[in-house]
Protein backbone atom coordinates (compact mmCIF):
# COMPACT_ATOMS: atom_id res chain seq x y z
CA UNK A 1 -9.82 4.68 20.18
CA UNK A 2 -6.32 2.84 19.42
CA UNK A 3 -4.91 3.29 16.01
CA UNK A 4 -5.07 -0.41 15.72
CA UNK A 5 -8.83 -0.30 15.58
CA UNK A 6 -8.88 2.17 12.41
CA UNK A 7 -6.54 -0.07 10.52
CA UNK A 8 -8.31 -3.64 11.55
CA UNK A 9 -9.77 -5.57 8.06
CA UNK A 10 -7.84 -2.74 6.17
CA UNK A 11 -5.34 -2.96 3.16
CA UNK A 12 -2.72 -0.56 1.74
CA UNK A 13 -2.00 0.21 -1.52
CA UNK A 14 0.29 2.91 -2.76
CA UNK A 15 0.95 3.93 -6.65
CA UNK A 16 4.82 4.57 -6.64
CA UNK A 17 7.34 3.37 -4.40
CA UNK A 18 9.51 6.19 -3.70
CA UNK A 19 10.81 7.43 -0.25
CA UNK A 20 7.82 8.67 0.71
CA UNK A 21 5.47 5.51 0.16
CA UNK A 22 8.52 3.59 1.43
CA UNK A 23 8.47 5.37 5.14
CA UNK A 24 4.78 5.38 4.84
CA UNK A 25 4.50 1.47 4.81
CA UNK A 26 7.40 0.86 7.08
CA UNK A 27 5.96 3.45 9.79
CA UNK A 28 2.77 1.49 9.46
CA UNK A 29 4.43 -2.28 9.59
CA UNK A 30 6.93 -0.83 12.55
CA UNK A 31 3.83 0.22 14.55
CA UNK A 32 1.81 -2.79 13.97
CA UNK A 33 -1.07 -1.25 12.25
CA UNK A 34 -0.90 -3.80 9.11
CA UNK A 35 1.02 -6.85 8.63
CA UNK A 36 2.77 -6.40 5.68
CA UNK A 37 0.82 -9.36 3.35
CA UNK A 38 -1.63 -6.52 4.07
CA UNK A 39 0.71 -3.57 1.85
CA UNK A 40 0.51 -4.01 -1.64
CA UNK A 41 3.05 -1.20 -3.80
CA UNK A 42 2.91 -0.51 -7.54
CA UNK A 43 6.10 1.19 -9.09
CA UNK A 44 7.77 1.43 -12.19
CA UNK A 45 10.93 0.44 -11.31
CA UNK A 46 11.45 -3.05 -10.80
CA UNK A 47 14.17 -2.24 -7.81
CA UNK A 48 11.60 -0.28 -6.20
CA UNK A 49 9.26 -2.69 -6.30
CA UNK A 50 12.00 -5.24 -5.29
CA UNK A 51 12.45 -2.79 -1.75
CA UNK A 52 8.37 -3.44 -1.35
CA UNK A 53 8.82 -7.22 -1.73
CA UNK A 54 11.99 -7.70 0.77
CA UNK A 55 9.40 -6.23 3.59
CA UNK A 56 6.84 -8.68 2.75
CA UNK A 57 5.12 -6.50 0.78
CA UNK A 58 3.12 -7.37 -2.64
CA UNK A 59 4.82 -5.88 -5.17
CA UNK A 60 1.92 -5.43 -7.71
CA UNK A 61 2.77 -5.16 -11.59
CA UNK A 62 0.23 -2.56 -12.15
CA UNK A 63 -0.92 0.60 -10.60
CA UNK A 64 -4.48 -1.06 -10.58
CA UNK A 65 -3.09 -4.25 -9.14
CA UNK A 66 -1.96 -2.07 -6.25
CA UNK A 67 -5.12 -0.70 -4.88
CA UNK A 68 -6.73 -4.44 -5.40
CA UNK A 69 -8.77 -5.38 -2.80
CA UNK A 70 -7.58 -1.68 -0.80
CA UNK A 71 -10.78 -0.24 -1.17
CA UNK A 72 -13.93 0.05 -2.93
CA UNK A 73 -14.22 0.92 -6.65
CA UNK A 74 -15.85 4.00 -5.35
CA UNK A 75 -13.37 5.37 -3.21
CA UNK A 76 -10.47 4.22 -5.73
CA UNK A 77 -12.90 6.06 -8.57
CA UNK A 78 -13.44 9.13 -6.03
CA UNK A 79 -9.69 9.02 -5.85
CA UNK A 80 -8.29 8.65 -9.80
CA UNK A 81 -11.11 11.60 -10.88
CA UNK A 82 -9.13 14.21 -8.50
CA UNK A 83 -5.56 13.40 -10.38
C-alpha cells in the first residue's frame, strides 16, 4: 500500500508551528501526501502562523480551530486527555 492511500480524505492539523510542525507539513506537501488547503496550523505567534499561510496552509486562530475538521471529536478528545 502507497503512502498516498493512508493520507486520501485526510486533514492535518498541528498545535504550534515551530520547526518541527514546520518540516512535518512541508515533508508531507513535498511528497504529495496532502495538498496544503488540506494543513491547517495553530500557533501563537502571528509570524509563525504567517510561515503556515505562505505554503498555503490555514493558519487557524485557535488551537481548536486547528484540528477542525482533522479528526473526530473522539480521537481529538483521546488526544487532549493524554497532555
Amino acid at each position: 500500500m502507497g503512502g498516498e492511500s493512508l493520507w486520501n480524505g485526510k486533514r492535518l492539523g498541528a498545535i504550534g508551528g515551530g520547526n518541527m510542525a514546520e518540516a512535518l507539513v512541508r515533508g508531507v506537501i513535498r511528497a504529495g501526501l496532502l495538498s496544503p488547503e488540506r494543513v491547517s496550523v495553530f500557533d501563537i505567534s502571528p509570524e509563525r502562523r504567517a510561515v503556515f499561510a505562505a505554503l498555503g496552509c490555514r493558519a487557524a486562530g485557535s488551537a481548536a480551530g486547528a484540528l477542525d475538521g482533522a479528526s473526530s471529536p473522539e480521537a481529538v478528545l483521546a488526544v487532549v486527555e493524554k497532555l
